[in-house]
Protein backbone atom coordinates (compact mmCIF):
# COMPACT_ATOMS: atom_id res chain seq x y z
CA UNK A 1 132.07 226.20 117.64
CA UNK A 2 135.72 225.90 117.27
CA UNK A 3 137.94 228.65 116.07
CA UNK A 4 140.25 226.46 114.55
CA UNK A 5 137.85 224.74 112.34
CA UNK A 6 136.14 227.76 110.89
CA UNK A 7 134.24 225.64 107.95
CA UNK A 8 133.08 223.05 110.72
CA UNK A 9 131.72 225.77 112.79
CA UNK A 10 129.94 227.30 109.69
CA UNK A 11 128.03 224.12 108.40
CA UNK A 12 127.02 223.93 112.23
CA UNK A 13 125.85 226.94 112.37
CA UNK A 14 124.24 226.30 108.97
CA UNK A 15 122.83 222.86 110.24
CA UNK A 16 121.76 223.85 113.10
CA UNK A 17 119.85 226.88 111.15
CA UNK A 18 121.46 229.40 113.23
CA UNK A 19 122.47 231.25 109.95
CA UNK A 20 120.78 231.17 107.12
CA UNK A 21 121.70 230.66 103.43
CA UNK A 22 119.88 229.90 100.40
CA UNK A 23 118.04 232.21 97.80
CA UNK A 24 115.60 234.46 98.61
CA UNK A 25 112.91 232.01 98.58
CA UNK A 26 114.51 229.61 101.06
CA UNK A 27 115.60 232.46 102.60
CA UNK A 28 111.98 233.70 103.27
CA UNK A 29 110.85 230.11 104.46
CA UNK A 30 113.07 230.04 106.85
CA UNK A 31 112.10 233.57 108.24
CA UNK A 32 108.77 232.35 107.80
CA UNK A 33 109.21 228.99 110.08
CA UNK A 34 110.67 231.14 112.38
CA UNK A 35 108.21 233.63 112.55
CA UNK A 36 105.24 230.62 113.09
CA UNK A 37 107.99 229.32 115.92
CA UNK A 38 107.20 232.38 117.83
CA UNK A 39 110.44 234.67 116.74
CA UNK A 40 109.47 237.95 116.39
CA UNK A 41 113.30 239.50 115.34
CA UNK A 42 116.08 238.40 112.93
CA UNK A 43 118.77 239.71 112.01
CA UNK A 44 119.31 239.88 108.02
CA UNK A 45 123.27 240.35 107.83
CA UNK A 46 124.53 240.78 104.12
CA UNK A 47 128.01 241.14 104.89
CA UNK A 48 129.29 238.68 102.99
CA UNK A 49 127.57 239.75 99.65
CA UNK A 50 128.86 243.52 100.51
CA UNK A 51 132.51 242.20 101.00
CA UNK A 52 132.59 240.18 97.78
CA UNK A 53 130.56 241.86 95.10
CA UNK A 54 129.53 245.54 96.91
CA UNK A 55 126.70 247.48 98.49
CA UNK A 56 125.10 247.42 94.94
CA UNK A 57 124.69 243.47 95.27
CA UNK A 58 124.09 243.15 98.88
CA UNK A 59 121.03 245.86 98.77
CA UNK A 60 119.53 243.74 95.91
CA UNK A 61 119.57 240.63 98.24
CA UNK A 62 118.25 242.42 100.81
CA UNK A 63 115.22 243.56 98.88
CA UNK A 64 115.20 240.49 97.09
CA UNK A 65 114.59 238.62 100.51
CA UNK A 66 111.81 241.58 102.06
CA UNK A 67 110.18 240.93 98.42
CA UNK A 68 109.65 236.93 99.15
CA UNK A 69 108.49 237.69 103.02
CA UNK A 70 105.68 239.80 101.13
CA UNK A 71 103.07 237.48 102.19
CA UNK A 72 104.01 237.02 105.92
CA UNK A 73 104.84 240.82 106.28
CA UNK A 74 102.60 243.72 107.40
CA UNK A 75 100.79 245.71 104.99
CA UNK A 76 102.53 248.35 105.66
CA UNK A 77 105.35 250.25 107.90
CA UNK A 78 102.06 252.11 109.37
CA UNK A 79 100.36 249.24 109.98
CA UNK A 80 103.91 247.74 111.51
CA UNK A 81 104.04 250.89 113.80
CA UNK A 82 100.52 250.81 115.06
CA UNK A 83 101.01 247.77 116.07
CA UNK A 84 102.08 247.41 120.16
CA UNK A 85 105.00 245.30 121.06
CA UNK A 86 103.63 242.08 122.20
CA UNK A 87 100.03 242.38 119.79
CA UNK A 88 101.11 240.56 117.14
CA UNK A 89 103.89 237.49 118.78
CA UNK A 90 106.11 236.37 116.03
CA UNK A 91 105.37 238.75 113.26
CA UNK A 92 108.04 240.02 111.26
CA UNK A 93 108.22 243.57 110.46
CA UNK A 94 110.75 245.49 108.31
């Protein structure tokens, strides 16, 4: 990454799907294909949405992606917290 080239260092970092972009679909696929890779923690960082259009907006994405990782997500938190570390490798939970 080079901090004089800030848009070359962002479509590597996009190309390299080390951040991801997209709607909440793609969004979810991505979260998905990592979570089949073995990940089993992202970070979902709305920043960007909060700066330019508010909390309002960047809430909605947020839910907006949790509601398209519906099928790869647990049931429930419950479920989620009965679940020990290491049980469950590379499942998601919110």
């Amino acid at each position: 990454l080079d901090p004089h080239d800030p848009a070359g260092s962002a479509d590597a970092l996009l190309r390299h799907r080390v951040v991801v972009a997209g709607s909440a679909q793609e969004i979810a696929g991505a979260l998905d294909a990592y979570r089949r890779s073995g990940v089993d923690e992202v970070l979902l960082n709305p920043t960007g949405v909060l700066l330019g259009e508010g909390a309002h907006a960047a809430v909605e994405d947020l839910e907006e992606i949790l509601a398209a990782c519906r099928s790869f997500l647990p049931g429930d938190r419950q479920e989620a917290a009965s679940v020990e570390p290491g049980e469950r490798p590379g499942q998601l939970v919110g």
